[in-house]
Protein backbone atom coordinates (compact mmCIF):
# COMPACT_ATOMS: atom_id res chain seq x y z
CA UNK A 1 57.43 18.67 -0.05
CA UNK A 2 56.58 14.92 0.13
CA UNK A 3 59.50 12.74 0.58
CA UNK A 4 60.41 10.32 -1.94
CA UNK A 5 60.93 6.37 -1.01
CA UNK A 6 62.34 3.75 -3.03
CA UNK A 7 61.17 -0.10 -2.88
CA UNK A 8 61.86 -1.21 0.62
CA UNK A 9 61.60 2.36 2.40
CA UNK A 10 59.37 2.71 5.33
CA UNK A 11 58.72 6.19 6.99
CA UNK A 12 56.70 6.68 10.40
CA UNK A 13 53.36 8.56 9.23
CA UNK A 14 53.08 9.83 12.92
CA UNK A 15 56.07 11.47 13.14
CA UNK A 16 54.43 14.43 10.77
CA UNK A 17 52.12 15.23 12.66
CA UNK A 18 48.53 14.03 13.99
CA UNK A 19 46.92 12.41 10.90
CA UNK A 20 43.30 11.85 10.93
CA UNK A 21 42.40 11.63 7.23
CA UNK A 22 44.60 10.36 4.53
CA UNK A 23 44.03 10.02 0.92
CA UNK A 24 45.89 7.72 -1.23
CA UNK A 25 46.65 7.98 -4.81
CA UNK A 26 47.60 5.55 -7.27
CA UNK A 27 48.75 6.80 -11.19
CA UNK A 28 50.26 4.68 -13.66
CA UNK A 29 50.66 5.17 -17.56
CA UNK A 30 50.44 2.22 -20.11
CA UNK A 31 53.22 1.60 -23.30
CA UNK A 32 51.84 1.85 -26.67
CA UNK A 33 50.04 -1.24 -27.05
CA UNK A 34 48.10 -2.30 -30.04
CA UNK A 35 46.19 -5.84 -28.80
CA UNK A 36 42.60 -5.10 -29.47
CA UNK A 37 41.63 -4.22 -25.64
CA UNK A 38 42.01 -1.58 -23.48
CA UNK A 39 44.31 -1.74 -20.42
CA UNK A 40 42.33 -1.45 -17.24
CA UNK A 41 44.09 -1.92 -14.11
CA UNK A 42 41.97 -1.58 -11.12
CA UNK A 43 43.50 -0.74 -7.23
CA UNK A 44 42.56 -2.43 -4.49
CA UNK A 45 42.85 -2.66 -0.45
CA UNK A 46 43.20 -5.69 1.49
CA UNK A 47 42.54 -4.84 5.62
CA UNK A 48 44.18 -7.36 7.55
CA UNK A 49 45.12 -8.36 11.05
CA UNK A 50 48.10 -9.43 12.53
CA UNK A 51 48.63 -12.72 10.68
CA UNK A 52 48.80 -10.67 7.28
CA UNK A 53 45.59 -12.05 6.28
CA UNK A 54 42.04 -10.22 5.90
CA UNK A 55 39.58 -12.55 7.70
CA UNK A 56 36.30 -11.68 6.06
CA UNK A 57 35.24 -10.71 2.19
CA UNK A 58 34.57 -7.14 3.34
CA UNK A 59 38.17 -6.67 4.51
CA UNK A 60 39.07 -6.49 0.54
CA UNK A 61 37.89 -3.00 -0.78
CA UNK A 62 37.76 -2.76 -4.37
CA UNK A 63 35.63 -1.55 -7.64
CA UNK A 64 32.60 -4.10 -6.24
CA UNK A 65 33.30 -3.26 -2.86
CA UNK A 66 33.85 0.42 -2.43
CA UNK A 67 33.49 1.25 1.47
CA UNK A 68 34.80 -1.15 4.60
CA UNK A 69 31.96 -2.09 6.78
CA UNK A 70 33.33 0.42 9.81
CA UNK A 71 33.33 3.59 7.36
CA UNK A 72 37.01 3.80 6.95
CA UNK A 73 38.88 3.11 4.25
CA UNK A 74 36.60 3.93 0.96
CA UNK A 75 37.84 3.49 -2.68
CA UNK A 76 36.37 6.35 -4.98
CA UNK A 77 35.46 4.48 -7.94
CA UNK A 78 37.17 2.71 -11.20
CA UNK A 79 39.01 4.08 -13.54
CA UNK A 80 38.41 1.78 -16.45
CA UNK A 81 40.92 3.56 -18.93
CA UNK A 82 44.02 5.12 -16.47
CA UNK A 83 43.83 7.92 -18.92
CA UNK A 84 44.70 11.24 -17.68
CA UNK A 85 47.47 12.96 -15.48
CA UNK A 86 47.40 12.71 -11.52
CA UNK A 87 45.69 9.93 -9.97
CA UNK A 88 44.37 6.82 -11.78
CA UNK A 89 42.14 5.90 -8.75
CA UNK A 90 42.11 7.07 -4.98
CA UNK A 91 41.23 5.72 -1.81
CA UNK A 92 40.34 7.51 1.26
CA UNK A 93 41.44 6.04 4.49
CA UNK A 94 39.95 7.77 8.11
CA UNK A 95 43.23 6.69 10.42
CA UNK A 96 40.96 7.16 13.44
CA UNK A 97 37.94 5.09 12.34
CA UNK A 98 40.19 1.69 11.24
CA UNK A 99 39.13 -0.70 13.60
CA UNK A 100 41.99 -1.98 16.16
CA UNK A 101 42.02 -6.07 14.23
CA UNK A 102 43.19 -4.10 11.31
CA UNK A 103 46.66 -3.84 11.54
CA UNK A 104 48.14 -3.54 8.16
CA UNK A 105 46.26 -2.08 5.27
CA UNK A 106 47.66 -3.01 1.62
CA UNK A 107 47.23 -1.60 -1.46
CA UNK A 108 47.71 -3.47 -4.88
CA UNK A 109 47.36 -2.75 -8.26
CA UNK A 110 45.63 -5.70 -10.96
CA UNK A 111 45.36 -5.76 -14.75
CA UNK A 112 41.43 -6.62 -15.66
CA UNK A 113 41.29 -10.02 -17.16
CA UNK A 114 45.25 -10.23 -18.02
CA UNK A 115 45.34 -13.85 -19.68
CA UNK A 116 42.62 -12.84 -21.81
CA UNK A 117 43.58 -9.32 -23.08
CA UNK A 118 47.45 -10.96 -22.80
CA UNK A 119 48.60 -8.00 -20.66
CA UNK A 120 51.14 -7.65 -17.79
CA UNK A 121 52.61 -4.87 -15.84
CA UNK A 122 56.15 -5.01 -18.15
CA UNK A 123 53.36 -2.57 -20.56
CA UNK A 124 52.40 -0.04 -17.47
CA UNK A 125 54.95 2.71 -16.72
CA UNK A 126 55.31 5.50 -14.44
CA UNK A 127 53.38 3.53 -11.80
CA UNK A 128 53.49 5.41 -8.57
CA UNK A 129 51.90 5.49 -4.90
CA UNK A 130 51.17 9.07 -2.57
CA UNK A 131 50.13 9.58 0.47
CA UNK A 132 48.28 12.60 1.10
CA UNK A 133 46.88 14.77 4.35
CA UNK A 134 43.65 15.32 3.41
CA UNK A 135 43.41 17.93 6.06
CA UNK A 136 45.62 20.31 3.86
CA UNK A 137 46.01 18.74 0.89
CA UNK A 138 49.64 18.11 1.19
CA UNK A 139 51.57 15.46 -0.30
CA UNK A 140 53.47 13.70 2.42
CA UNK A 141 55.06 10.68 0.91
CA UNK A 142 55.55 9.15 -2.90
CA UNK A 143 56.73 6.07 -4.37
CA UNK A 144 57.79 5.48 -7.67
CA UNK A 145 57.25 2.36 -8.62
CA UNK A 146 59.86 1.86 -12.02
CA UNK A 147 60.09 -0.67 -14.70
CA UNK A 148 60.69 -3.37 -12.92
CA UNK A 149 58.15 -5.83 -14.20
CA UNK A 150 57.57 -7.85 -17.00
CA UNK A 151 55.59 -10.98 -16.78
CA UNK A 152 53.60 -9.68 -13.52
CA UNK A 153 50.12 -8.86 -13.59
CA UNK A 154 49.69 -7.65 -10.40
CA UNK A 155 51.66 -5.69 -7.45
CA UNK A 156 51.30 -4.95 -4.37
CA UNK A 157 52.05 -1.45 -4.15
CA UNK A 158 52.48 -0.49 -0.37
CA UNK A 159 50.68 -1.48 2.95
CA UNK A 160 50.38 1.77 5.88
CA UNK A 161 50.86 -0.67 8.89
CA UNK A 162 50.26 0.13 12.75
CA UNK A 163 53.47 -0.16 15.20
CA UNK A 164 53.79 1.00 18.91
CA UNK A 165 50.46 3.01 18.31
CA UNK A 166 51.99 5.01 14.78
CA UNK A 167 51.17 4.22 11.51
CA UNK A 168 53.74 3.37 8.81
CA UNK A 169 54.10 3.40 5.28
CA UNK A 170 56.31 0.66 3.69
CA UNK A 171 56.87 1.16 -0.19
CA UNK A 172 56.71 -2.64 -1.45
CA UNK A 173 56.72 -3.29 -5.24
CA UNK A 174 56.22 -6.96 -4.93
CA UNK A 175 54.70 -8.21 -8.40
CA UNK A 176 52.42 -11.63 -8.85
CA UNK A 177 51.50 -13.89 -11.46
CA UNK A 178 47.78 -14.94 -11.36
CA UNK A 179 45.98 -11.44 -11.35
CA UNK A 180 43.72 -10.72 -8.46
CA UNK A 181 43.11 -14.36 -7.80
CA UNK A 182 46.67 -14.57 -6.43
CA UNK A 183 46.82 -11.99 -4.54
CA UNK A 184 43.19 -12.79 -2.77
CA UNK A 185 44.94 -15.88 -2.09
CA UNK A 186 48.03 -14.66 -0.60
CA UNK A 187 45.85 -12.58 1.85
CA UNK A 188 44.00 -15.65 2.75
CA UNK A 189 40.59 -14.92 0.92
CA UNK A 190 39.11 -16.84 -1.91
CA UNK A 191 38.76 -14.75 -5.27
């Protein structure tokens, strides 16, 4: 039974056990909307060191970049329509393969050209995070995300995070303006 977090929560991944591979899922469901596009909202990982900030373009894993250099974290592909129950789009992250400068690993969540299709996240509902032990399959933690965006067009979801030699998960919720050029920004690279 995975346990449940609200925004702010963090939970020592650790303490369940050895993890080795984790898989994490990210859903999300869009209001009736009637603009002439369709809503594509595309996750994405930022690998960063101690400062918060990724240091090179390959530290940001995302639908053009699907695989970290060092072979562990690896996004499974676009969904370009979030249609569908379960997972909108997954990323797989080998705990024991992240190289030691990565110390926090974040995951966000973007509309596709927002200002243009005049979308933001107060249209996307049921947004939600898991973690998942890919070992057995079982669900270990989920965040719901909840309606509490309007004008945003992207959020950063959660980050897993390294302390004392455990990882942690720390459900964040924190929405931008800008799309993914503000958050590439905030994590010190240049969209």
């Amino acid at each position: 039974m995975a346990i449940i977090l609200t925004k702010g929560q963090k939970i020592n991944l650790s303490k369940e056990g050895i993890l080795k591979k984790i898989l994490v899922g990210l859903g999300w469901d869009t209001n009736k909307y009637d603009g002439g596009y369709d809503f594509d909202l595309d996750a994405s990982v930022f690998c960063c060191g101690e400062d918060g900030k990724a240091h090179k373009d390959t530290d940001f894993v995302f639908y053009n970049n699907l695989k970290h250099p060092s072979g562990a974290i690896e996004h499974l592909g676009d969904n370009l329509t979030g249609g569908g129950e379960g997972d909108d789009e997954q990323v797989v992250i080998d705990l024991e393969k992240v190289p030691e400068e990565i110390q926090k690993i974040a995951f966000s969540v973007t509309i596709y050209d927002p200002e243009v299709r005049k979308q933001n996240f107060g249209q996307v509902s049921n947004a939600f995070v898991r973690i998942v032990n890919s070992d057995n399959n079982e669900e270990l933690v989920r965040y719901d995300l909840g309606e509490d965006f309007s004008i945003e067009t992207a959020v950063v979801v959660a980050e897993l995070y390294r302390n004392n030699g455990d990882w942690k998960f720390n459900a964040i919720g924190s929405g931008f303006q800008g799309g993914l050029a503000a958050l590439c920004k905030n994590y010190g690279l240049n969209a």
